[in-house]
PDB file of N, CA and C in Angstrom:
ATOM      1  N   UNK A   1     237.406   4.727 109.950  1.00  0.00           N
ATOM      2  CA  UNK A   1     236.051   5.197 110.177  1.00  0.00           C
ATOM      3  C   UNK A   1     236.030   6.706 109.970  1.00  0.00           C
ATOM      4  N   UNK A   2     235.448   7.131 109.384  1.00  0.00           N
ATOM      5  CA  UNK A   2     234.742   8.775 108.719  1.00  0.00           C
ATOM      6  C   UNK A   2     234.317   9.325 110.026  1.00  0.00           C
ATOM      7  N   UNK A   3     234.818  10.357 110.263  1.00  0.00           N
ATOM      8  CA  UNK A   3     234.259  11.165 111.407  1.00  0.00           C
ATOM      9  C   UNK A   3     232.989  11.951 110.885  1.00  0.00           C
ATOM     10  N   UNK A   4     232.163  12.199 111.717  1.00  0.00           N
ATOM     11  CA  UNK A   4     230.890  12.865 111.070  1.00  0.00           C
ATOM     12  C   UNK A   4     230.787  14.208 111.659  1.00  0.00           C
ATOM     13  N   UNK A   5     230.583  15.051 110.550  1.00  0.00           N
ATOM     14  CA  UNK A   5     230.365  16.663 111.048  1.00  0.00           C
ATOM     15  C   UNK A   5     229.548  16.814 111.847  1.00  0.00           C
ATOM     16  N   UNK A   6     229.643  17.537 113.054  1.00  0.00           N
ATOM     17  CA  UNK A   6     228.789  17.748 113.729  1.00  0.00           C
ATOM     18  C   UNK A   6     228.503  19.478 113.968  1.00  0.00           C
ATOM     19  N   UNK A   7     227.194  20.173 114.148  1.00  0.00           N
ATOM     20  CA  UNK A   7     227.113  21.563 113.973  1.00  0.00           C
ATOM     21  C   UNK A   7     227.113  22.244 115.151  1.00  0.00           C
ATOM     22  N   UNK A   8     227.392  23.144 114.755  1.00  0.00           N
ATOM     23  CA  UNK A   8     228.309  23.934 116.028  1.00  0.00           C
ATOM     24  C   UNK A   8     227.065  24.483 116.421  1.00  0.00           C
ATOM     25  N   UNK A   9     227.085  24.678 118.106  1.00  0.00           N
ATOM     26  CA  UNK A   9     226.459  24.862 119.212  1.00  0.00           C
ATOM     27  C   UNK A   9     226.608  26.833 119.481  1.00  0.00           C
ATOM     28  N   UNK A  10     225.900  27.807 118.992  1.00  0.00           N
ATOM     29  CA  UNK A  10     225.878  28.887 118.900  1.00  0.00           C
ATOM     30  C   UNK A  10     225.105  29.392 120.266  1.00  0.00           C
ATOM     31  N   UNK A  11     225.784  30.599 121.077  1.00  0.00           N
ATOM     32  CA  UNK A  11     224.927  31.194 122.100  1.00  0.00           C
ATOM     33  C   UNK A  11     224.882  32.779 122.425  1.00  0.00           C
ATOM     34  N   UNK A  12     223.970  33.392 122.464  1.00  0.00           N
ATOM     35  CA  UNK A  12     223.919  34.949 122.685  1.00  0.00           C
ATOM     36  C   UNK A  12     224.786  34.845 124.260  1.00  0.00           C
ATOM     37  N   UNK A  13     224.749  36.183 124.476  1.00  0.00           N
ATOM     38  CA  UNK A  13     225.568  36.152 125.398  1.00  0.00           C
ATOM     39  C   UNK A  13     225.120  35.857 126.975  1.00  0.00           C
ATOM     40  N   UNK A  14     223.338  35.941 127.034  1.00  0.00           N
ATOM     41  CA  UNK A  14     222.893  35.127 127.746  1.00  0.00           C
ATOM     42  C   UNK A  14     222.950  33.982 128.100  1.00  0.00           C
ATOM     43  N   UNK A  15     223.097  33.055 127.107  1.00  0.00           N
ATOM     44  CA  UNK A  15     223.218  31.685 127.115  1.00  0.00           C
ATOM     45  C   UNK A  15     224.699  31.398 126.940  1.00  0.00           C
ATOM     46  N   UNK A  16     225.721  31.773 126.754  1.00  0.00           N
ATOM     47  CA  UNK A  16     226.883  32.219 127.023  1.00  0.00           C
ATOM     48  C   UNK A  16     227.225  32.169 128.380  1.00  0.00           C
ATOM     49  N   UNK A  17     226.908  33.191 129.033  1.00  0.00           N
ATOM     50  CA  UNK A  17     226.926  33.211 130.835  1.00  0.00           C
ATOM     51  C   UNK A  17     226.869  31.955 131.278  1.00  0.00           C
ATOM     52  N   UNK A  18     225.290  31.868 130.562  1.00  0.00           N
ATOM     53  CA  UNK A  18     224.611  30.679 131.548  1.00  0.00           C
ATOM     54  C   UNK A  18     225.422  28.976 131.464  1.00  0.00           C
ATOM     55  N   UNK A  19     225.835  29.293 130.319  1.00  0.00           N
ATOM     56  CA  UNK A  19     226.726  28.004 130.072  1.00  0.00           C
ATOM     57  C   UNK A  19     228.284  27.851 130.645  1.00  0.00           C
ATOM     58  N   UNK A  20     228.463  28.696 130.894  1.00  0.00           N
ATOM     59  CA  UNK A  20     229.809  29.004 130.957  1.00  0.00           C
ATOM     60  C   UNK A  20     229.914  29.250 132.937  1.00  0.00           C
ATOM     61  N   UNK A  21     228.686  29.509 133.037  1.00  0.00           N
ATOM     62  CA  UNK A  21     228.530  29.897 134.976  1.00  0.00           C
ATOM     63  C   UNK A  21     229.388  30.923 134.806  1.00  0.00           C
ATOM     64  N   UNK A  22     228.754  32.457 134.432  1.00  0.00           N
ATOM     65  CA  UNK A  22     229.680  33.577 134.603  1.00  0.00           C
ATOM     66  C   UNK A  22     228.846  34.481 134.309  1.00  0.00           C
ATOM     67  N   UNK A  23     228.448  35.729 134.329  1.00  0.00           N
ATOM     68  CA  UNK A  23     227.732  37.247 134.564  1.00  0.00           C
ATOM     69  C   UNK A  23     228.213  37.351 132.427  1.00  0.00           C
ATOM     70  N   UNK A  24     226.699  37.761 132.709  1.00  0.00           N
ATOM     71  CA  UNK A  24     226.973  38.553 131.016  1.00  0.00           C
ATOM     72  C   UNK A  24     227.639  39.105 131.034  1.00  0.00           C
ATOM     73  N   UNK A  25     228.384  40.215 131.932  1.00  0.00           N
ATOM     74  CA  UNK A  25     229.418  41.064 131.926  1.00  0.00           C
ATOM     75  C   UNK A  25     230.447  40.879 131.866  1.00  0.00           C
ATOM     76  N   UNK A  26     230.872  39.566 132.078  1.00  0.00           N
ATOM     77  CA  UNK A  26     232.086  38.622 131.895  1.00  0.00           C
ATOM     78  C   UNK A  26     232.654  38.172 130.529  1.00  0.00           C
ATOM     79  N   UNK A  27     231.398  37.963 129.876  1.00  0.00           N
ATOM     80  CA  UNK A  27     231.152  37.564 128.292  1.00  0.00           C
ATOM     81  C   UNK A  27     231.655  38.257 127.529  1.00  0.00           C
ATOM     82  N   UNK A  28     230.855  39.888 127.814  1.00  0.00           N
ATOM     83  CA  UNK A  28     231.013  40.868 127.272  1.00  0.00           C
ATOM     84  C   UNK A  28     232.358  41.149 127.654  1.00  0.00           C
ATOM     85  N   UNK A  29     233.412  41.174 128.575  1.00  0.00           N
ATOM     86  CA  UNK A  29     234.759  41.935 128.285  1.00  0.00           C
ATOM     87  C   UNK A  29     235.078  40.672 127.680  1.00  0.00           C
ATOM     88  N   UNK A  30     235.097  39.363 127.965  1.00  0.00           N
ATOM     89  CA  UNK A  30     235.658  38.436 127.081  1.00  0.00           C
ATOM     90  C   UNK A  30     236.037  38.488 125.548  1.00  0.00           C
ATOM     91  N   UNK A  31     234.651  39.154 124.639  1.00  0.00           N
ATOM     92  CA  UNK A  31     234.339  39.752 123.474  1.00  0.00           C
ATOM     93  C   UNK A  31     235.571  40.761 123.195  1.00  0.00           C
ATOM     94  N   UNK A  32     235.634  41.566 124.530  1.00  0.00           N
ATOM     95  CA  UNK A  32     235.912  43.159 124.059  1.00  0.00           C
ATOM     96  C   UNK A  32     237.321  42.982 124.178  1.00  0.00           C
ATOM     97  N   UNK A  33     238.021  41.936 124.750  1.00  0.00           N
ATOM     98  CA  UNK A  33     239.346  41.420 124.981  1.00  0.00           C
ATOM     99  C   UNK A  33     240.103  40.964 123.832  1.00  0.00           C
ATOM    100  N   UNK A  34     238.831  40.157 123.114  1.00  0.00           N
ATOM    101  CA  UNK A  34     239.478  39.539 121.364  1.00  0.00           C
ATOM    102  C   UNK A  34     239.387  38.045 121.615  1.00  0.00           C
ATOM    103  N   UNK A  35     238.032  37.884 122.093  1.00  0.00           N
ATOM    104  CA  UNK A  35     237.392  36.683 121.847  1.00  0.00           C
ATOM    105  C   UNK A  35     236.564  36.624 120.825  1.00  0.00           C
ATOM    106  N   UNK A  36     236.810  35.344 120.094  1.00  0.00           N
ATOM    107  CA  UNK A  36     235.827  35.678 118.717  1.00  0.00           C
ATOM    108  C   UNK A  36     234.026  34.957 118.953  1.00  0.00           C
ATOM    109  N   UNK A  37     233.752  35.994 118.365  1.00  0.00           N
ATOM    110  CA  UNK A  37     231.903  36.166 118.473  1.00  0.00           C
ATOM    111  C   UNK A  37     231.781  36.619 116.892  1.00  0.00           C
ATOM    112  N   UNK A  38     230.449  36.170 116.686  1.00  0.00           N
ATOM    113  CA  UNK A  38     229.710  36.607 115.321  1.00  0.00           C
ATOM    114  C   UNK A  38     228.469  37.130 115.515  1.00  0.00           C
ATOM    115  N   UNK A  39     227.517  37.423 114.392  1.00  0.00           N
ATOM    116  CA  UNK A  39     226.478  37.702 114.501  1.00  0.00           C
ATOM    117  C   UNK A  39     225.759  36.935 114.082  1.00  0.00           C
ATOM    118  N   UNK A  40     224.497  36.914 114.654  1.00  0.00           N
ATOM    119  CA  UNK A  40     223.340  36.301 114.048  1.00  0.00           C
ATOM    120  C   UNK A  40     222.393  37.497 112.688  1.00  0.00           C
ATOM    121  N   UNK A  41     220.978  36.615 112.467  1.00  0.00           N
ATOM    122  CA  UNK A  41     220.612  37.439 111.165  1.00  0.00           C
ATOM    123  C   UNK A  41     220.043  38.873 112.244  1.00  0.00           C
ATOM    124  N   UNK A  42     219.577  38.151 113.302  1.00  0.00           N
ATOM    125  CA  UNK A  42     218.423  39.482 113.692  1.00  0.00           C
ATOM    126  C   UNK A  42     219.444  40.924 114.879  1.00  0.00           C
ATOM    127  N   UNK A  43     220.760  40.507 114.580  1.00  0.00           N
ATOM    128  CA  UNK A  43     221.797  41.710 114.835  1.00  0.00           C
ATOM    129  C   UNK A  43     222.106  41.269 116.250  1.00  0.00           C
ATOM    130  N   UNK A  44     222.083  39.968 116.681  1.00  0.00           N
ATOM    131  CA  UNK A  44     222.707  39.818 117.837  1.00  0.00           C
ATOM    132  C   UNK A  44     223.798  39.121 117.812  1.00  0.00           C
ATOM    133  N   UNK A  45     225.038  39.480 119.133  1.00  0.00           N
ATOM    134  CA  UNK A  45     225.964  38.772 119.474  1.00  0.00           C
ATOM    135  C   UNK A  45     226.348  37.064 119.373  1.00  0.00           C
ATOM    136  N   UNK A  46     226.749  36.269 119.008  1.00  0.00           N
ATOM    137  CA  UNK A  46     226.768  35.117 118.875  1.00  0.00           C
ATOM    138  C   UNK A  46     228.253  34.576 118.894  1.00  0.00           C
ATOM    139  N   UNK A  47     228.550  33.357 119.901  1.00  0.00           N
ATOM    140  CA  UNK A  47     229.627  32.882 120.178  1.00  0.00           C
ATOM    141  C   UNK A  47     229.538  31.951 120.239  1.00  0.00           C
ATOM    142  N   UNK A  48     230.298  30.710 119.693  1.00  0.00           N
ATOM    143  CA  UNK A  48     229.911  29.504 119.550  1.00  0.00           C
ATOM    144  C   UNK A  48     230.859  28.645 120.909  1.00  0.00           C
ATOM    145  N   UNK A  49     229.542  27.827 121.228  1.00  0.00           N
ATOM    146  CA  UNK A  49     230.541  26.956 122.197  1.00  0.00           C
ATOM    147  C   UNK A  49     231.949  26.391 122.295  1.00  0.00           C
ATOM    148  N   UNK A  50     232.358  25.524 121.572  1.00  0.00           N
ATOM    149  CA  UNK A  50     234.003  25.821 121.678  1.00  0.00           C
ATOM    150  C   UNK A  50     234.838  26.563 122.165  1.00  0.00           C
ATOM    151  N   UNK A  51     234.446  27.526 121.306  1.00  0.00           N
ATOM    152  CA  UNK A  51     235.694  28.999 121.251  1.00  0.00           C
ATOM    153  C   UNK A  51     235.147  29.533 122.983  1.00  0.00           C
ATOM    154  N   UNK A  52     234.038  29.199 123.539  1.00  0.00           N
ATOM    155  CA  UNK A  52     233.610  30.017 124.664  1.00  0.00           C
ATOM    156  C   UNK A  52     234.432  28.974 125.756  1.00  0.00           C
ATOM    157  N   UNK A  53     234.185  27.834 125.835  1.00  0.00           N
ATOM    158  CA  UNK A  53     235.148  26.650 126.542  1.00  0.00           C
ATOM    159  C   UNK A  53     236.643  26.481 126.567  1.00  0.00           C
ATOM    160  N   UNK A  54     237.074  26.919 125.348  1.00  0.00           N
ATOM    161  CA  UNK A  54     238.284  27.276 125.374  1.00  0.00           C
ATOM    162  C   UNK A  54     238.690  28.544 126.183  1.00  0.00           C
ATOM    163  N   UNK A  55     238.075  29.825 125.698  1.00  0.00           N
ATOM    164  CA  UNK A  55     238.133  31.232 126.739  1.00  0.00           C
ATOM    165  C   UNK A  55     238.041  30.549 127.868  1.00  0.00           C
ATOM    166  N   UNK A  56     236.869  30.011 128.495  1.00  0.00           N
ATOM    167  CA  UNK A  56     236.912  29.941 129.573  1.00  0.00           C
ATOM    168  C   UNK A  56     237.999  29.218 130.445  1.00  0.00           C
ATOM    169  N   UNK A  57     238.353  27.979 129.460  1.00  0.00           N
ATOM    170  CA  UNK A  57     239.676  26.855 130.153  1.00  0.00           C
ATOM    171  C   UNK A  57     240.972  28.101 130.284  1.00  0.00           C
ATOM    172  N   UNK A  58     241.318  29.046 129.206  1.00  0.00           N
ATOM    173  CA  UNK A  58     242.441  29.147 129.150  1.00  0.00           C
ATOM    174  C   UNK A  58     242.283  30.417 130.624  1.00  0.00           C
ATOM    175  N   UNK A  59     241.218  31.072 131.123  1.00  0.00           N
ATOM    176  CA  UNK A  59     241.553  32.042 132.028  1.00  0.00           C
ATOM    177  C   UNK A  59     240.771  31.349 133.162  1.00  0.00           C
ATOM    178  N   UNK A  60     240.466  30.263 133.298  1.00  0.00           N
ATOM    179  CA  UNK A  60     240.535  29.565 134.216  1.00  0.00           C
ATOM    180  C   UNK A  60     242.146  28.641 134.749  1.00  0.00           C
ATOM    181  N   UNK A  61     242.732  28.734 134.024  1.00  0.00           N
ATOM    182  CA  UNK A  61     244.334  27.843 133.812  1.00  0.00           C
ATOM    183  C   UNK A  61     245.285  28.984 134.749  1.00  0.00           C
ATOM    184  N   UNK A  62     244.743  30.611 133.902  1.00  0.00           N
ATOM    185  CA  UNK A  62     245.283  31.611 134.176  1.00  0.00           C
ATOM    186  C   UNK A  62     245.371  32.250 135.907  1.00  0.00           C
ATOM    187  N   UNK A  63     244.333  31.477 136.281  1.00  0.00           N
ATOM    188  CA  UNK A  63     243.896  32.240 137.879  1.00  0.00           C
ATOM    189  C   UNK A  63     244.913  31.452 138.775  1.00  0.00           C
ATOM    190  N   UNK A  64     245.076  32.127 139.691  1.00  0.00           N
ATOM    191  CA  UNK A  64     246.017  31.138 140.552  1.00  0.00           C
ATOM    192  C   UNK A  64     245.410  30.773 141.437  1.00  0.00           C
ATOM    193  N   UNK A  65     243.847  31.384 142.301  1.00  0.00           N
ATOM    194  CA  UNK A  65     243.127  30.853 142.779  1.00  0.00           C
ATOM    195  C   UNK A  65     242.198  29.634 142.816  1.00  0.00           C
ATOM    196  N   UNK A  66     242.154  29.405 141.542  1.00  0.00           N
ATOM    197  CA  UNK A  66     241.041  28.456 140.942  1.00  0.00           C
ATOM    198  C   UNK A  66     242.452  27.120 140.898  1.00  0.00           C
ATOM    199  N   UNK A  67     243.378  27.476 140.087  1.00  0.00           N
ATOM    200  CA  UNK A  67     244.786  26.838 140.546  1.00  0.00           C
ATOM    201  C   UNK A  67     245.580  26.122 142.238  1.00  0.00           C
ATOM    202  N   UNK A  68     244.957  26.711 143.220  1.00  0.00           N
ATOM    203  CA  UNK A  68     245.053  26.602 144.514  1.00  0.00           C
ATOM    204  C   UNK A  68     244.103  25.789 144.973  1.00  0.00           C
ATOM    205  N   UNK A  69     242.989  25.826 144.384  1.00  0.00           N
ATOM    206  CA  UNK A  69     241.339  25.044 145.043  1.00  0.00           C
ATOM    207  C   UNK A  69     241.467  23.892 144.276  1.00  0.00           C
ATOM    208  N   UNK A  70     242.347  23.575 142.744  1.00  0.00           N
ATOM    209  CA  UNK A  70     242.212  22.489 142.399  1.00  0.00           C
ATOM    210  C   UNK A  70     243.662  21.229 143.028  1.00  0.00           C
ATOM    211  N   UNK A  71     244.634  21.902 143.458  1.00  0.00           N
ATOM    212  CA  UNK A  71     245.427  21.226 144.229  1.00  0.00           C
ATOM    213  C   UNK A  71     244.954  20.994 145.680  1.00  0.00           C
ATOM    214  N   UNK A  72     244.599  21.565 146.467  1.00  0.00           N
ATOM    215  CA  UNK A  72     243.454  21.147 147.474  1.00  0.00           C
ATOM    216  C   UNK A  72     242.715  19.593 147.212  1.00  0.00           C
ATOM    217  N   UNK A  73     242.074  19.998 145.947  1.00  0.00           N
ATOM    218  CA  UNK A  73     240.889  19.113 146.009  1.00  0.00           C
ATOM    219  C   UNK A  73     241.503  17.761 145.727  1.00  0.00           C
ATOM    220  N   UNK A  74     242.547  18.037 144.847  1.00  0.00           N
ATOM    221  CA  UNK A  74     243.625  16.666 144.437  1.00  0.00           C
ATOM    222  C   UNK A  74     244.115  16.206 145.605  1.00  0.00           C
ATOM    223  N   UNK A  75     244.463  16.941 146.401  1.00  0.00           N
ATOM    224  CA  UNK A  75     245.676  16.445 147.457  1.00  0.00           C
ATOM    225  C   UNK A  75     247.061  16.612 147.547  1.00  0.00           C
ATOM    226  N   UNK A  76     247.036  17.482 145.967  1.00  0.00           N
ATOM    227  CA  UNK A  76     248.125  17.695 145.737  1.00  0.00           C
ATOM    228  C   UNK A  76     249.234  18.522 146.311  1.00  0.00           C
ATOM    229  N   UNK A  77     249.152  19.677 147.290  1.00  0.00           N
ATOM    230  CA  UNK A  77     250.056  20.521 147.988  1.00  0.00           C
ATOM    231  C   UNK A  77     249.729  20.567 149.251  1.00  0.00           C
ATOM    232  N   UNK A  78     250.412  20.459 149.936  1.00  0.00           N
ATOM    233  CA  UNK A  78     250.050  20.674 151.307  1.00  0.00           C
ATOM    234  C   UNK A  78     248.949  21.848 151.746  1.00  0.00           C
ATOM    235  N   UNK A  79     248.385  22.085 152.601  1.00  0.00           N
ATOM    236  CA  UNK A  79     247.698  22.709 153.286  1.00  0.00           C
ATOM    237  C   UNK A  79     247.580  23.988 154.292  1.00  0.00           C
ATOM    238  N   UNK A  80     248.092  22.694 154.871  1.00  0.00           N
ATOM    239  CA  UNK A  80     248.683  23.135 156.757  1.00  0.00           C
ATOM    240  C   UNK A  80     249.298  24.436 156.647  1.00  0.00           C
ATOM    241  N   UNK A  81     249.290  26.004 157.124  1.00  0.00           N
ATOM    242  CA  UNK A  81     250.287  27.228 157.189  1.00  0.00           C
ATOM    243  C   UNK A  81     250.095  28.022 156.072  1.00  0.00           C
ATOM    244  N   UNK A  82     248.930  27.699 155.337  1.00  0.00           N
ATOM    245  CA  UNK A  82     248.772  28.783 153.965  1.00  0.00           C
ATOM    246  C   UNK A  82     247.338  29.426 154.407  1.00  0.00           C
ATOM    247  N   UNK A  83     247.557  30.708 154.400  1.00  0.00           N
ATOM    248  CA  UNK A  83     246.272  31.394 154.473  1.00  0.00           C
ATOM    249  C   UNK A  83     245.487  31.736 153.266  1.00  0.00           C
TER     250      UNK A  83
END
């Protein structure tokens, strides 16, 4: 079976945030870090979903906090004596 192209999902950095649940300002160092973004015709920022889901998975992977709340939620590490 033929996989069918499907077109990529483009967002300013508003809709960026908003998709992503994070402060434009977040976006923006994301960008300024060497995340790839393009432009649109009328001279704005543009980042396509993927590449923004990926940023986001890989420094979400990166936190050790967000890392701590998801073993919690699993059940996975004990609890009891960790502040």
């Amino acid at each position: 079976m033929a996989e069918m192209a499907t077109a990529a999902t483009w967002y300013t950095y508003r809709g960026a945030a908003a998709r992503a649940e994070r402060s434009v300002r977040s976006i923006k160092r994301w960008v300024r870090e060497g995340m790839a973004a393009g432009w649109d015709d009328e001279g704005r920022r543009i980042i396509r979903e993927d590449l923004l889901l990926a940023e986001l998975r890989r420094r979400l992977d990166a936190n050790p906090a967000h890392q701590y709340r998801i073993r919690r939620e699993l059940g996975d590490t004990p609890v009891e004596g960790w502040s």
